[in-house]
Protein backbone atom coordinates (compact mmCIF):
# COMPACT_ATOMS: atom_id res chain seq x y z
CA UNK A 1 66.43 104.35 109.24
CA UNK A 2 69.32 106.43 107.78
CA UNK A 3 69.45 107.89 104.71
CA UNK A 4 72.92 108.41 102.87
CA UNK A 5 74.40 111.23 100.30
CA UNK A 6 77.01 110.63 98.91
CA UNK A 7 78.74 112.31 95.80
CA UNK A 8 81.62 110.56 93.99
CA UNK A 9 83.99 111.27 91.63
CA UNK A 10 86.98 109.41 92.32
CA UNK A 11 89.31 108.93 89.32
CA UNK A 12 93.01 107.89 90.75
CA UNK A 13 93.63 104.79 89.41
CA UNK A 14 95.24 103.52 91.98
CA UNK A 15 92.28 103.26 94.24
CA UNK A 16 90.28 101.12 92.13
CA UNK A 17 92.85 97.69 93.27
CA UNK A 18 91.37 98.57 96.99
CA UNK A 19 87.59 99.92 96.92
CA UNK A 20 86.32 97.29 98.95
CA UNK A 21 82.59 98.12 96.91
CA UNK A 22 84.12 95.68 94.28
CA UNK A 23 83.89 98.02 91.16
CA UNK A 24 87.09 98.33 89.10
CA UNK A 25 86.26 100.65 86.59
CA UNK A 26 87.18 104.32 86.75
CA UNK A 27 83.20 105.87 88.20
CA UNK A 28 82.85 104.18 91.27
CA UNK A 29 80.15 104.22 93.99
CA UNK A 30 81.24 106.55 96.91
CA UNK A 31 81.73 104.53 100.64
CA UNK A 32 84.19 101.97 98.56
CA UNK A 33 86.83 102.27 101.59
CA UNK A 34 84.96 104.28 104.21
CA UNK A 35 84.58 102.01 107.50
CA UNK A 36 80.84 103.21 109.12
CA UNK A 37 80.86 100.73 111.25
CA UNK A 38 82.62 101.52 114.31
CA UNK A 39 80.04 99.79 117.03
CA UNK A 40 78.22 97.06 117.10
CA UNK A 41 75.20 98.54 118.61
CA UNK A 42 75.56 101.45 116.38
CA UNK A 43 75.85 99.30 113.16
CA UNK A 44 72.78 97.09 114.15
CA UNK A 45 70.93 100.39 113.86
CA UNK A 46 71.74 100.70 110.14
CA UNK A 47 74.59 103.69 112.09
CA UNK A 48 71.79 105.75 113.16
CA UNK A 49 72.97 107.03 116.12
CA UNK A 50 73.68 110.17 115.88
CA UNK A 51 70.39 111.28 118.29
CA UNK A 52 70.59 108.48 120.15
CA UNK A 53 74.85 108.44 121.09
CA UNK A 54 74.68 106.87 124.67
CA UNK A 55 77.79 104.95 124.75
CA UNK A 56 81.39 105.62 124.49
CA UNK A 57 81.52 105.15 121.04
CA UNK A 58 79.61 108.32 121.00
CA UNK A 59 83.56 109.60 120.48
CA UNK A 60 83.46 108.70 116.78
CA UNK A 61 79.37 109.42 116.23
CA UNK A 62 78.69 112.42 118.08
CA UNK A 63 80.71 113.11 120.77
CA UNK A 64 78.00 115.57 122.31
CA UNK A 65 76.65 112.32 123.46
CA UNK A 66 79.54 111.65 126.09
CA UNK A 67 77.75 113.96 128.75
CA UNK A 68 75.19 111.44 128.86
CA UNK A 69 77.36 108.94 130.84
CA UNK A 70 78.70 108.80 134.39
CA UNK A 71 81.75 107.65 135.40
CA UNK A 72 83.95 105.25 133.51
CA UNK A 73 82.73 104.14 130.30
CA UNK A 74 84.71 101.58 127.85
CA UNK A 75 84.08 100.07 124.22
CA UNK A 76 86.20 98.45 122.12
CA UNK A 77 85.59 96.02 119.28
CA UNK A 78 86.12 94.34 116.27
CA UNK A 79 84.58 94.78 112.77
CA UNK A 80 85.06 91.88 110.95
CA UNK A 81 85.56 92.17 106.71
CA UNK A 82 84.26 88.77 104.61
CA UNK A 83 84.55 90.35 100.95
CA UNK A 84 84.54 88.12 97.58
CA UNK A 85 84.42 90.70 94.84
CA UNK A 86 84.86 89.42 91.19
CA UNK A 87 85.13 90.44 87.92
CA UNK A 88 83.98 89.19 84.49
CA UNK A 89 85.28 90.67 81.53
CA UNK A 90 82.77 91.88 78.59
CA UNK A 91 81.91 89.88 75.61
CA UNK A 92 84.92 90.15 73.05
CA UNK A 93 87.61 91.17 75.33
CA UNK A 94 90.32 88.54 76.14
CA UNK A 95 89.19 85.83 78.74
CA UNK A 96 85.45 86.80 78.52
CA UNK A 97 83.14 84.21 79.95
CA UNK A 98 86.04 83.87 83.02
CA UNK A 99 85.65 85.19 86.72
CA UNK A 100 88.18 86.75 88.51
CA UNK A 101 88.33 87.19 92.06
CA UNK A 102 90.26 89.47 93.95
CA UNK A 103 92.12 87.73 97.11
CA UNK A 104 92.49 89.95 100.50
CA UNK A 105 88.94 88.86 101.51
CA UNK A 106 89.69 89.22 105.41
CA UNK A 107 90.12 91.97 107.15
CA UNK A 108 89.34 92.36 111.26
CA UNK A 109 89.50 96.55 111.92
CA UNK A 110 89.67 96.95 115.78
CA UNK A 111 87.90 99.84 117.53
CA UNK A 112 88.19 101.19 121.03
CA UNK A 113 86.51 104.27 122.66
CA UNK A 114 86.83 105.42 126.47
CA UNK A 115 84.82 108.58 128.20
CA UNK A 116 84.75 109.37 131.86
CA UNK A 117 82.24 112.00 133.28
CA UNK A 118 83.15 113.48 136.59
CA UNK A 119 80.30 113.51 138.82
CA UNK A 120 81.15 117.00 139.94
CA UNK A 121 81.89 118.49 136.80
CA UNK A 122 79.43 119.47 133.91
CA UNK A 123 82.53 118.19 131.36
CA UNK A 124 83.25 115.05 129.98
CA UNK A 125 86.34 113.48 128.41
CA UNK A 126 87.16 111.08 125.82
CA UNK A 127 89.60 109.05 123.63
CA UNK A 128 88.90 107.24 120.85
CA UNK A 129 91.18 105.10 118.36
CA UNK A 130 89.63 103.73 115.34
CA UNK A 131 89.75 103.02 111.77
CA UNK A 132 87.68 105.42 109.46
CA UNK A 133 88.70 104.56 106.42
CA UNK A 134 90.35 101.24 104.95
CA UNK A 135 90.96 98.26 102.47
CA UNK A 136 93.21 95.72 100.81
CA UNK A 137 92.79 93.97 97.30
CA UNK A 138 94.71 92.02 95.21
CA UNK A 139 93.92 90.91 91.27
CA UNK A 140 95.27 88.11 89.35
CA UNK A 141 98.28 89.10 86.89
CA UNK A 142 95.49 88.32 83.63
CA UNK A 143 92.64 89.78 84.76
CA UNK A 144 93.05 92.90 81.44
CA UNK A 145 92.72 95.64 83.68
CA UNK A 146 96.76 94.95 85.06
CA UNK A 147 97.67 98.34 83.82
CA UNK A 148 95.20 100.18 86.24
CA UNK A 149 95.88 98.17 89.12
CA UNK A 150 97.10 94.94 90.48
CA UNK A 151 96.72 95.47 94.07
CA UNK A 152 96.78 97.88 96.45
CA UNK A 153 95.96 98.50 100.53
CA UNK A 154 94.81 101.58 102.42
CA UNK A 155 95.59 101.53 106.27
CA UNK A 156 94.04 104.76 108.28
CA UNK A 157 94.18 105.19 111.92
CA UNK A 158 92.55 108.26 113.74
CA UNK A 159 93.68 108.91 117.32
CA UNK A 160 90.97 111.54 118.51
CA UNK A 161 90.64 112.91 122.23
CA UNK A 162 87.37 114.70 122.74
CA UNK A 163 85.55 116.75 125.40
CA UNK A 164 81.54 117.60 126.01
CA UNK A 165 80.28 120.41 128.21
CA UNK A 166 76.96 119.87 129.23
CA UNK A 167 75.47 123.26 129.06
CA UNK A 168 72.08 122.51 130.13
CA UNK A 169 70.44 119.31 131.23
CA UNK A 170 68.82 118.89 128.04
CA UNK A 171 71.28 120.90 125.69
CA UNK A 172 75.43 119.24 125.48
CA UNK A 173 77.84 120.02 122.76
CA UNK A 174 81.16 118.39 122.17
CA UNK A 175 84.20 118.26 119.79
CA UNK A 176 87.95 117.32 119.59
CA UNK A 177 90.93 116.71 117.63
CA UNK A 178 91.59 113.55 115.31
CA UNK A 179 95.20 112.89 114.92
CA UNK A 180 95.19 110.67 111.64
CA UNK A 181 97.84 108.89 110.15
CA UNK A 182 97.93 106.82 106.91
CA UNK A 183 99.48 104.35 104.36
CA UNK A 184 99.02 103.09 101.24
CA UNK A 185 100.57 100.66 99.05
CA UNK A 186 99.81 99.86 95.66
CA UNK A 187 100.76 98.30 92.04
CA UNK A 188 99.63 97.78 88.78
CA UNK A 189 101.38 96.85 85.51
CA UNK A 190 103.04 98.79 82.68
CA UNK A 191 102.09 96.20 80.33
CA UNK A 192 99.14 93.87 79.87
CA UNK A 193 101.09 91.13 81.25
CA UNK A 194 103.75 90.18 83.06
CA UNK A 195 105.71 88.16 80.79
CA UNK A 196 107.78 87.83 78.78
CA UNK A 197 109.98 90.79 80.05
CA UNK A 198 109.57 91.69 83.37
CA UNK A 199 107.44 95.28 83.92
CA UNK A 200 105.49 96.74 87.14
CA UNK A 201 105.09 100.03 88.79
CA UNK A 202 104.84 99.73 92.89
CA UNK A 203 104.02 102.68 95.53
CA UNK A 204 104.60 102.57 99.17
CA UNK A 205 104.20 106.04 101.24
CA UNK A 206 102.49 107.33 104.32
CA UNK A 207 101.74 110.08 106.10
CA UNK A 208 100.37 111.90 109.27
CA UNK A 209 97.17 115.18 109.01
CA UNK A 210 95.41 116.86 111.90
CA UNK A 211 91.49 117.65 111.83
CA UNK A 212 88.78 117.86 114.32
CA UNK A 213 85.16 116.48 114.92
CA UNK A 214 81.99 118.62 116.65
CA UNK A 215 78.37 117.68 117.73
CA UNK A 216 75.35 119.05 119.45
CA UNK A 217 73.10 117.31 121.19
CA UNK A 218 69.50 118.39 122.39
CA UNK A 219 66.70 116.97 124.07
CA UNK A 220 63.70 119.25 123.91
CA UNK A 221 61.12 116.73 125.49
CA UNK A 222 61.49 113.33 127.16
CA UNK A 223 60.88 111.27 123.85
CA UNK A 224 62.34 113.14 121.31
CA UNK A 225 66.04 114.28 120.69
CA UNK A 226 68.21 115.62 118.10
CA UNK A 227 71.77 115.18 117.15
CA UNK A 228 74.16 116.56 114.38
CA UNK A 229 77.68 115.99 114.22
CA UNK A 230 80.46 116.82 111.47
CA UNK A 231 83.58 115.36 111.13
CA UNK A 232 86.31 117.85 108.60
CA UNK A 233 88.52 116.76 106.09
CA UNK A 234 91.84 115.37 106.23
CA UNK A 235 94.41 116.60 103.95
CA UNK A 236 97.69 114.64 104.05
CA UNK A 237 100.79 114.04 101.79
CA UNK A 238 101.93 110.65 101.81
CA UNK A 239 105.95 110.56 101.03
CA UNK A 240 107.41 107.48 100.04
CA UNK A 241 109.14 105.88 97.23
CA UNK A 242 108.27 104.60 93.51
CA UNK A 243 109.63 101.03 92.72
CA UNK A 244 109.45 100.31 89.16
CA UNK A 245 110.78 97.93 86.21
CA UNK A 246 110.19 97.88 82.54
CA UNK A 247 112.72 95.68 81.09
CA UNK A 248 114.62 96.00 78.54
CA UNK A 249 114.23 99.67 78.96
CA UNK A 250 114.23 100.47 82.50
CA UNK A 251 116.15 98.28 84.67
CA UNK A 252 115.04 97.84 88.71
CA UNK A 253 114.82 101.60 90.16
CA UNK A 254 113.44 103.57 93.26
CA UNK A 255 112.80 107.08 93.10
CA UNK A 256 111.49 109.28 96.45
CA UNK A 257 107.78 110.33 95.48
CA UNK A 258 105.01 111.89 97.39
CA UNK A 259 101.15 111.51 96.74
CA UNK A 260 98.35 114.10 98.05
CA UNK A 261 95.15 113.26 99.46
CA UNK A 262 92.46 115.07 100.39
CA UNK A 263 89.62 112.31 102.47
CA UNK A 264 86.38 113.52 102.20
CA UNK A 265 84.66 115.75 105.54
CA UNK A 266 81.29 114.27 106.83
CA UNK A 267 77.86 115.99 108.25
CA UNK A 268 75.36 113.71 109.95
CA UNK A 269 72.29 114.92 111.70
CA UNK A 270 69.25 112.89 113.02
CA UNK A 271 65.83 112.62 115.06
CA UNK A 272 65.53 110.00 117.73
CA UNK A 273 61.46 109.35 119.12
CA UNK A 274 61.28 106.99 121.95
CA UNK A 275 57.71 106.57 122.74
CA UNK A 276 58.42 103.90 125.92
CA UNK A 277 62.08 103.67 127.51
CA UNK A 278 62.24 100.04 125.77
CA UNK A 279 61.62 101.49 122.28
CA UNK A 280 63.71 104.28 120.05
CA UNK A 281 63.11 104.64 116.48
CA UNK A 282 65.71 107.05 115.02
CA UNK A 283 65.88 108.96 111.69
CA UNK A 284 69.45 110.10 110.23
CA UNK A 285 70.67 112.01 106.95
CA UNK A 286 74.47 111.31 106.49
CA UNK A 287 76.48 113.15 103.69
CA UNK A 288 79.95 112.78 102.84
CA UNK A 289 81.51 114.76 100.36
CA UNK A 290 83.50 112.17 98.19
CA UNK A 291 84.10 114.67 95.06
CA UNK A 292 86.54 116.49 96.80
CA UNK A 293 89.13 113.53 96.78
CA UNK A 294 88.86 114.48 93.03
CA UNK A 295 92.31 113.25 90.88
CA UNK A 296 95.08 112.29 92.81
CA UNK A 297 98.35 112.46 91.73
CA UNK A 298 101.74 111.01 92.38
CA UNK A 299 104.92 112.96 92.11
CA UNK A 300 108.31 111.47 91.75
CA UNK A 301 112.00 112.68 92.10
CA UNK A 302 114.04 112.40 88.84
CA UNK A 303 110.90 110.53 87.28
CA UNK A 304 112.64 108.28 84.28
CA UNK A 305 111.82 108.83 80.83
CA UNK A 306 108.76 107.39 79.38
């Protein structure tokens, strides 16, 4: 079981072309473009892992959990994206009683976690590469909502080396850095539609933030343990370029421009029981803090008059 708090407050317009929840208005439901789901085995337990964290992918969930393994341990995979969002507009407005669906539907995010534990040595080490956070979408050019977005993609990689010290047989903690890089691309409309003069507003930049990830694991008794890991925020500036029309007023341009984003820290903690060595039923509480992506904004170099 796993039980998830979230808070949300995310108001860039931008990010509404890509939540991969499938809400386009401006409140949306927090996890839109957060990617859980970095193991299989993990995932199958609804990501409640946290206590449990016996595999290499223990990296990304709690990477306490690496001094559980010997030797040479590898995981890598491949989470797999099948989304059909759609959107009808509301009685009254233009092309009510029509369905829009965004395209974009596929996405495959790899994943791949190693961790070797020296026999000899009460430390373990660990590298993991993976996708937190992610998500492409693209909206026809009529859909009435072309002046908040018309598409836009999200593409976030963390590279992040860990180590655990096993401190007693029963008691491990762990941590390391994530190296995260990032890049966005998005568009919307300056006018409702497209024609008759020509009129969009593009962004393309990316950018590179350091953070780290901890966890403690403990195992009081043979059948119960507890977990808790946190991963911190990410602050990064993505510098790029605006690439905008609005004919017959503003003719093709590019301008240098540079967007700030703060993605939101996590805390998960959990209770695993395993009454026989074939069963483990496992409790988590997971809470991101979404509100403190807040308003983004996007800054331009010699922006053009309005």
């Amino acid at each position: 079981m796993k039980i998830r708090k979230e808070t949300s407050r995310l108001t860039a317009r931008f990010l509404t072309a890509i939540l991969i929840s499938g809400f386009w208005a401006g409140n949306v439901f927090a996890n839109g473009f957060a990617l859980p789901d970095q193991d299989a085995f993990a995932t199958a337990r609804g990501e409640a892992f946290v206590a449990t964290a016996d595999n290499a992918a223990a990296i990304y969930y709690n990477p306490a959990g690496i001094a559980q393994l010997q030797d040479n341990n590898f995981r890598a995979g491949l989470y797999a994206i099948d989304l059909d969002s759609s959107y009808r507009p509301p009685n009254g407005a233009p092309n009510s009683g029509k369905t829009y669906h965004s395209s974009d539907r596929f996405a495959a995010i790899p994943q791949f976690f190693y961790a070797y534990a020296p026999t000899n040595l009460p430390l373990s080490f660990g590298l993991g590469i993976y996708a937190p956070f992610g998500g492409s979408m693209s909206w026809p050019q009529d859909t009435g909502f072309r002046t908040v977005a018309v598409s836009g993609s999200l593409k976030y990689i963390t590279i992040n080396p860990v180590m655990a010290l096993k401190i007693l047989d029963s008691l491990s903690i762990g941590g390391g850095i994530m190296v995260n890089y990032s890049k966005m691309e998005m568009s919307q409309g300056l006018r409702p539609l497209p024609s008759p003069s020509t009129n969009f507003f593009d962004f393309s930049g990316d950018g590179w933030s350091v953070g780290g990830n901890v966890g403690a694991l403990w195992q009081p008794c043979d059948k119960i343990s507890i977990g808790a890991n946190f991963r911190s925020s990410a602050k990064m500036t993505l510098d790029g370029q605006t690439h905008f029309e609005r004919q017959p007023f503003i003719p093709d341009s590019h301008r240098s421009a540079n967007m700030s984003l703060n993605f939101p820290l996590t805390a998960v903690a959990g209770i695993s029981y395993r009454p026989t060595p074939k069963w483990n039923l496992e409790f988590d509480a997971n809470y991101t803090d979404w509100s403190s992506f807040g308003t983004n904004h996007l800054h331009e170099k010699n922006p053009p008059l309005p």
